[in-house]
Protein backbone atom coordinates (compact mmCIF):
# COMPACT_ATOMS: atom_id res chain seq x y z
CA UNK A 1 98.94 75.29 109.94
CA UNK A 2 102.05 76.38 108.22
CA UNK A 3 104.43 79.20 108.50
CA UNK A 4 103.01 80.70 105.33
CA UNK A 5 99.48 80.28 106.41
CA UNK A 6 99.94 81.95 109.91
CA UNK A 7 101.56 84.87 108.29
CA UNK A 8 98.51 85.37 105.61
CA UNK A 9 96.05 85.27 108.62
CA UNK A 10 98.00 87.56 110.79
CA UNK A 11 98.12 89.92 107.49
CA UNK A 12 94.22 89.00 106.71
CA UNK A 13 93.33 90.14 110.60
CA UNK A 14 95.76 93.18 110.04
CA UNK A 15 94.27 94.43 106.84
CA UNK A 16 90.57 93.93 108.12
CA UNK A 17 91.22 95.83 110.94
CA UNK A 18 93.17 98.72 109.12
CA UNK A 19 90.25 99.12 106.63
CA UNK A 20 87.53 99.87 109.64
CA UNK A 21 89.65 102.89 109.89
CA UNK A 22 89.20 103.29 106.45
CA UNK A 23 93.06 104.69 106.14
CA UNK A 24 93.07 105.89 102.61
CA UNK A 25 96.74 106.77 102.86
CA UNK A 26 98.30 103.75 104.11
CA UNK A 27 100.19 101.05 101.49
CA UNK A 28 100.93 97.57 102.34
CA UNK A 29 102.98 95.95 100.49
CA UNK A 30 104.25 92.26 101.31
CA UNK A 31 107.61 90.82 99.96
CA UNK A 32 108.60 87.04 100.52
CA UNK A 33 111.91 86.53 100.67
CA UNK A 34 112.09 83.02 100.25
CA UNK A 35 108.42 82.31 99.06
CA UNK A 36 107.10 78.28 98.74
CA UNK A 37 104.94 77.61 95.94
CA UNK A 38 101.40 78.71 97.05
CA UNK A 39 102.63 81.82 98.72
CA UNK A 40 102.30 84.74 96.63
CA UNK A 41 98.63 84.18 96.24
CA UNK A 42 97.26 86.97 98.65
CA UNK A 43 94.19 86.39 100.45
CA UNK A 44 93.87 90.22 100.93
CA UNK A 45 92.90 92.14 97.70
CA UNK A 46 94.59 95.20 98.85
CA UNK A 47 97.90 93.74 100.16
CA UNK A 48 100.12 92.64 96.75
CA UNK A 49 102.59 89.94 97.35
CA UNK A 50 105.56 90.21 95.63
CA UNK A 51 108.41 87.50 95.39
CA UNK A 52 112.02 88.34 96.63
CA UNK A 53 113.76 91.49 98.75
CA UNK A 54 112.29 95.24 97.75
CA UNK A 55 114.71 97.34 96.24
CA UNK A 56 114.44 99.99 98.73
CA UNK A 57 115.65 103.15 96.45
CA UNK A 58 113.01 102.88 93.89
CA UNK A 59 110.58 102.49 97.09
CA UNK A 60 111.32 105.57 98.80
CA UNK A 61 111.72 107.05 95.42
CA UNK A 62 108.34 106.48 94.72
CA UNK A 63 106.96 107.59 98.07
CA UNK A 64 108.57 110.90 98.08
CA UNK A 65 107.20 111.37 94.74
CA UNK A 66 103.35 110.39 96.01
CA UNK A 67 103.51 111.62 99.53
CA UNK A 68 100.60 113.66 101.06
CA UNK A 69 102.56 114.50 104.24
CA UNK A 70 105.71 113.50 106.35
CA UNK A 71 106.70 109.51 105.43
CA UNK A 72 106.96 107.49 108.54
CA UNK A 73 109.19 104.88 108.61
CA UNK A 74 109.49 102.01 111.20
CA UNK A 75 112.37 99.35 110.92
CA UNK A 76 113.08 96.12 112.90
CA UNK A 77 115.26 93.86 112.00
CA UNK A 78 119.04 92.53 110.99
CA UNK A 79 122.02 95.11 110.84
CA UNK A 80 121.72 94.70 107.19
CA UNK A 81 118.20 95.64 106.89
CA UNK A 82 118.20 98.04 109.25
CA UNK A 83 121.24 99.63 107.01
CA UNK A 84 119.76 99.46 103.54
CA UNK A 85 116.96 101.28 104.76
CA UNK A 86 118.17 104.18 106.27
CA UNK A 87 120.76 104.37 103.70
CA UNK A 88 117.60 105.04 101.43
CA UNK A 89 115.90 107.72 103.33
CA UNK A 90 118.92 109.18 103.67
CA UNK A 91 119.25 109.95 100.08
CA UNK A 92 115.32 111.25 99.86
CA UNK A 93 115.74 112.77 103.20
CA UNK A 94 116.28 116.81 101.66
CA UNK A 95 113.42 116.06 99.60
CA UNK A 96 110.35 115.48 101.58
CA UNK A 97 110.07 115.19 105.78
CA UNK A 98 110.52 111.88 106.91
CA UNK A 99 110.37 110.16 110.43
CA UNK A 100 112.56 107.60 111.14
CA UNK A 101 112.65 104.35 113.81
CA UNK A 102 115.03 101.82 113.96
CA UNK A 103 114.63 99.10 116.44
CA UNK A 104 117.48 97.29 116.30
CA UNK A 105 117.85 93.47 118.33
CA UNK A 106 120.29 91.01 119.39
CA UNK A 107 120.85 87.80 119.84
């Protein structure tokens, strides 16, 4: 089984899982950064795949706007990452109450 494959099961398991909780007010959304050719085909009906980095702004943008409560946030992952993202909750961050994680690693 390839790379791709593995992930879409591990999201498949994830999504069935998250739906016997029946979570009305959680969003997945799943970005491939460097996607092969059968990758953006989603197994999951509820989780869209999209091709390419999110553009982080217009995502917390949108969240702030649609929020119910206080927007979690959880980030692991390169310095860059890891930057881009708080740098966009910082900007939302007068507007609506947001939690914030960074886990950050090393090699």
């Amino acid at each position: 089984m390839g790379r791709g494959l593995s992930a879409w099961a591990w999201i498949r398991g994830v999504e069935t899982t998250l739906l016997t909780f029946q979570l009305q007010f959680l969003t997945i959304q799943l970005y491939v950064t460097r996607p092969k050719d059968d990758m953006l085909v989603s197994p999951c009906p509820n989780v869209p795949a999209y091709a390419g980095r999110p553009e982080w702004r217009s995502l917390f943008n949108r969240f702030v706007e649609q929020r119910l409560g206080t927007i979690g946030v959880t980030v692991c992952g390169p310095g860059t990452l890891s930057d881009s993202i708080r740098y966009a909750v910082r900007e939302q961050i007068s507007n609506a109450s947001i939690d914030f994680l960074e886990e950050s690693f090393t090699w």
